[in-house]
C-alpha atoms as a PDB file:
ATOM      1  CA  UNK A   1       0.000   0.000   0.000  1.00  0.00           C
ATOM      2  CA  UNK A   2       1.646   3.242  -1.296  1.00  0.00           C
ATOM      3  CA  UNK A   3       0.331   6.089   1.635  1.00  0.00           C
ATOM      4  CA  UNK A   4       1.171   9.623   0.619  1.00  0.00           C
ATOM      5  CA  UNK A   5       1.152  12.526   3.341  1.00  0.00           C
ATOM      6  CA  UNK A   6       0.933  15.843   2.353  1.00  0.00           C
ATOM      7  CA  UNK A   7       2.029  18.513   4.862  1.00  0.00           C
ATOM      8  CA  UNK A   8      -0.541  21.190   5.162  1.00  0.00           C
ATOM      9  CA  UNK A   9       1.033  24.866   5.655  1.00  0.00           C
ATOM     10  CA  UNK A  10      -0.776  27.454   7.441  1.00  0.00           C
ATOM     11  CA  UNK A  11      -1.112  30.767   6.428  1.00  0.00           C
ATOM     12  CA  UNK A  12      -0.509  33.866   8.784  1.00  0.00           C
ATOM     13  CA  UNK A  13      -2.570  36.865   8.362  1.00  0.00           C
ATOM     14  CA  UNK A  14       0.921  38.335   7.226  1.00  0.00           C
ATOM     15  CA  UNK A  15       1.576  35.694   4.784  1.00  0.00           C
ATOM     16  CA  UNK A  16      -1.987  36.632   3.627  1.00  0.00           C
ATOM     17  CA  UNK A  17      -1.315  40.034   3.329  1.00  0.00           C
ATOM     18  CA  UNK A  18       1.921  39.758   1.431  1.00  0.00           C
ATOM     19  CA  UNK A  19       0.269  37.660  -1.096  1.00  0.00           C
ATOM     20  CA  UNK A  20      -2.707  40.164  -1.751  1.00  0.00           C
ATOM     21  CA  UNK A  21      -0.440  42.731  -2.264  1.00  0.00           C
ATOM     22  CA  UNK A  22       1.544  40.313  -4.837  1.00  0.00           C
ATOM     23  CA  UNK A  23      -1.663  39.287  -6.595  1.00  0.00           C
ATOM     24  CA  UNK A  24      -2.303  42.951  -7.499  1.00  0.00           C
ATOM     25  CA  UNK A  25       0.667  43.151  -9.350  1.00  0.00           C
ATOM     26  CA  UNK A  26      -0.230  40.059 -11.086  1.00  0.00           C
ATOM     27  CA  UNK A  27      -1.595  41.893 -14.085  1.00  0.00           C
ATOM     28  CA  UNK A  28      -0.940  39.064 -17.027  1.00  0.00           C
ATOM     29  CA  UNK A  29      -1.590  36.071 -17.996  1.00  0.00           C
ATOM     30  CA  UNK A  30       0.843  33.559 -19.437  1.00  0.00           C
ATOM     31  CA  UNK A  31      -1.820  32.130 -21.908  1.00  0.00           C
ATOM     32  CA  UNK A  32      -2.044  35.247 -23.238  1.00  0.00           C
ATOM     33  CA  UNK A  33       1.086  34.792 -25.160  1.00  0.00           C
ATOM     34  CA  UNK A  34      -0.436  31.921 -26.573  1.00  0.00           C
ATOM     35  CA  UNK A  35      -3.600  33.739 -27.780  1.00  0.00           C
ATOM     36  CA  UNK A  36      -1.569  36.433 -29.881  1.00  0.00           C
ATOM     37  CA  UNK A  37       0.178  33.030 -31.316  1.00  0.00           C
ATOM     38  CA  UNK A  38       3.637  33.967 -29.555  1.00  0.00           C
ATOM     39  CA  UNK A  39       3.964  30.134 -28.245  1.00  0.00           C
ATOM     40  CA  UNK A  40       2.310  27.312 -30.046  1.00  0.00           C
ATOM     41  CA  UNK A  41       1.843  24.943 -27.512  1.00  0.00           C
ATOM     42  CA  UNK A  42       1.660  24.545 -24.028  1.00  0.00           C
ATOM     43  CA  UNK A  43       4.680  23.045 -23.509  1.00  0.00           C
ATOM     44  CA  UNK A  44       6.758  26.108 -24.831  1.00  0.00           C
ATOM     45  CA  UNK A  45       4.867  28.356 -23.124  1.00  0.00           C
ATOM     46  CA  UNK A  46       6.097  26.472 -19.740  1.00  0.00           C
ATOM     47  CA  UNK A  47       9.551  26.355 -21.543  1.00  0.00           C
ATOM     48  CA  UNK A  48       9.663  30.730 -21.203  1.00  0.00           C
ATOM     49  CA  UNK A  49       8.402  30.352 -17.968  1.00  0.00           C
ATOM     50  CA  UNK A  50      10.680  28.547 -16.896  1.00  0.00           C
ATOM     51  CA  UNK A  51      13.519  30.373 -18.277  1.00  0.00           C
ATOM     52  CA  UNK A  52      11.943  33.741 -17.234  1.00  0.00           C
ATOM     53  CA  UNK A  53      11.746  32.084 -13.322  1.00  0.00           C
ATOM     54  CA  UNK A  54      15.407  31.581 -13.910  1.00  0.00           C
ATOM     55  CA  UNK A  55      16.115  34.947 -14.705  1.00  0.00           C
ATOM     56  CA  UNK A  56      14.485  36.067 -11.866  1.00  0.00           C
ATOM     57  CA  UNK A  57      15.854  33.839  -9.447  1.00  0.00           C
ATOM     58  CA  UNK A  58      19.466  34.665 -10.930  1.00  0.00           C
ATOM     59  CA  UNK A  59      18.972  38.214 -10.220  1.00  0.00           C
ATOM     60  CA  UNK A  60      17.629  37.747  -7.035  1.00  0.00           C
ATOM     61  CA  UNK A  61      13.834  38.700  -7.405  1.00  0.00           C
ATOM     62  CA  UNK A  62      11.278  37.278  -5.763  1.00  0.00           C
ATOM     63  CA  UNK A  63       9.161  35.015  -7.700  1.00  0.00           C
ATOM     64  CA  UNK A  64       5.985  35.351  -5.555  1.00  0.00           C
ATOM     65  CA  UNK A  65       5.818  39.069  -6.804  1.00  0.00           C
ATOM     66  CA  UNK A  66       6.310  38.036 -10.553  1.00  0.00           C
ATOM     67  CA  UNK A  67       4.679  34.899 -10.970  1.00  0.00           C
ATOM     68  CA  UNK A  68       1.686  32.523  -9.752  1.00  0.00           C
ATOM     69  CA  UNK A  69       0.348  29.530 -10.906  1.00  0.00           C
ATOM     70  CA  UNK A  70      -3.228  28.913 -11.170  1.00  0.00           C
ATOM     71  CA  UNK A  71      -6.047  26.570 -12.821  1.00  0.00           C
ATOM     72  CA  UNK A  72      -7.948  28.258 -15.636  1.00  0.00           C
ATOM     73  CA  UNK A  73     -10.692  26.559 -17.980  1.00  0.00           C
ATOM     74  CA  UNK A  74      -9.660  26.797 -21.666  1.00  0.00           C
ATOM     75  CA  UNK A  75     -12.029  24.215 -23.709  1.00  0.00           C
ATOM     76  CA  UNK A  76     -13.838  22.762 -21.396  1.00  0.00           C
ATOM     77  CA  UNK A  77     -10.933  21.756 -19.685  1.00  0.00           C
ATOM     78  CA  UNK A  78      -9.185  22.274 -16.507  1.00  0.00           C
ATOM     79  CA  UNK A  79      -5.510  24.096 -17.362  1.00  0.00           C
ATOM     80  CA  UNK A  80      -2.324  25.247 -15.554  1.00  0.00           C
ATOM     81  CA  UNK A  81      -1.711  29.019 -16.602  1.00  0.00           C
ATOM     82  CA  UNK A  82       0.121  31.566 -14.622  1.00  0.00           C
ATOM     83  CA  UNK A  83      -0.577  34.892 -13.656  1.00  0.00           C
ATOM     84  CA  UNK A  84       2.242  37.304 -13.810  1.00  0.00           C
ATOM     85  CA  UNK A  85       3.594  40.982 -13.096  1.00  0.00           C
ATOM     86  CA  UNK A  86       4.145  42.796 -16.850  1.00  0.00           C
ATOM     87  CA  UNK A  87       7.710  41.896 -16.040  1.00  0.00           C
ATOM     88  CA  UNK A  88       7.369  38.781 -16.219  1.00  0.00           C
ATOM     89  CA  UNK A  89       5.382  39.012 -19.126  1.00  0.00           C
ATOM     90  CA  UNK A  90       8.168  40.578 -21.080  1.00  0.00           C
ATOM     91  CA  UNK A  91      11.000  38.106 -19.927  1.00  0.00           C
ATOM     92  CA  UNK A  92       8.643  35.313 -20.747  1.00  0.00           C
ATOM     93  CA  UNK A  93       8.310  36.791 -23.968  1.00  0.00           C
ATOM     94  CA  UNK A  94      11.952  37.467 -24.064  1.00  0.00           C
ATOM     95  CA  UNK A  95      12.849  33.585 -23.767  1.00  0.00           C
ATOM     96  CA  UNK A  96      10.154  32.280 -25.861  1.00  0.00           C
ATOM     97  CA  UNK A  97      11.240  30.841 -29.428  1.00  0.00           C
ATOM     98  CA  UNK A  98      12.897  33.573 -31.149  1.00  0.00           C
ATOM     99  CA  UNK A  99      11.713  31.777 -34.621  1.00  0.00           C
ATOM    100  CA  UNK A 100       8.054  32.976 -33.857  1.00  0.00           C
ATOM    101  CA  UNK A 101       7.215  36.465 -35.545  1.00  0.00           C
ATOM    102  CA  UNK A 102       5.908  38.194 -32.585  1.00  0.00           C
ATOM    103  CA  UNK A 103       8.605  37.246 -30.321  1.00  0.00           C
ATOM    104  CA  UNK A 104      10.916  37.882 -32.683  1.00  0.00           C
ATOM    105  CA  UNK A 105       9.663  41.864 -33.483  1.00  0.00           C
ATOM    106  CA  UNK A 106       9.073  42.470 -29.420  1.00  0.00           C
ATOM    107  CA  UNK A 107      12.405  41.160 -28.871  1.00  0.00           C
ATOM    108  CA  UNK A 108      13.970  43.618 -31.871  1.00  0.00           C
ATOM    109  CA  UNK A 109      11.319  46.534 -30.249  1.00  0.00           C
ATOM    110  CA  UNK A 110      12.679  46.271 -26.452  1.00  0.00           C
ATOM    111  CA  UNK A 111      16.681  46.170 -28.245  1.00  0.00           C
ATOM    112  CA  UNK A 112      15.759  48.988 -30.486  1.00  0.00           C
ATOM    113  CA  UNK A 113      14.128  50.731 -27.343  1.00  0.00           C
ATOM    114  CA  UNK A 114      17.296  50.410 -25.260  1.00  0.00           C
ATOM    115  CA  UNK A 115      19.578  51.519 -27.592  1.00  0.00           C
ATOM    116  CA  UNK A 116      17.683  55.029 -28.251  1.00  0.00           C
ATOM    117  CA  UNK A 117      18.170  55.890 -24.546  1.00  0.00           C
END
């Protein structure tokens, strides 16, 4: 018999609180990239995610400000997306397959941007 035991964590009010103010700042959805056909699939969207967490976590940000995971229904069907700060957006955007159009121009945009400052 295979028994699995999941610890339960208990939120503090401040724990609460911190996440609230997070969540407001959680402006974006991940999926959205999908929509404007940035990412074809689900599994490259996770791909920029993941390198996007990376960047964050490299540069010391914290990832409960930039990114949360959540369930949304796309289809009739129960999904994983991931709400995130407009940073966030951007660096997911930033490591998403630079053979796709759109993330091709934003990434030439944000350079181009840059370099006129």
């Amino acid at each position: 018999m295979l028994v699995t035991i999941e610890q339960t964590r208990t939120y503090t009010p401040l724990e609460n609180f911190l996440d609230s103010l997070a969540d407001k700042e959680l402006t974006c959805y991940a999926s959205d990239l999908l929509q404007q056909h940035g990412c074809e699939s689900m599994v490259e969207l996770s791909q920029a995610i993941k390198r996007a967490t990376e960047v964050c976590t490299s540069m010391h940000l914290p990832l409960r400000e930039n990114f949360k995971p959540v369930y949304r229904s796309r289809n009739g069907e129960v999904v994983q997306d991931w709400r995130l700060s407009p940073m966030a957006y951007m660096l997911m955007v930033l490591n998403a397959d630079a053979r796709n159009d759109l993330v091709a121009r934003t990434q030439l945009e944000m350079v181009r941007r840059f370099l006129r400052q």
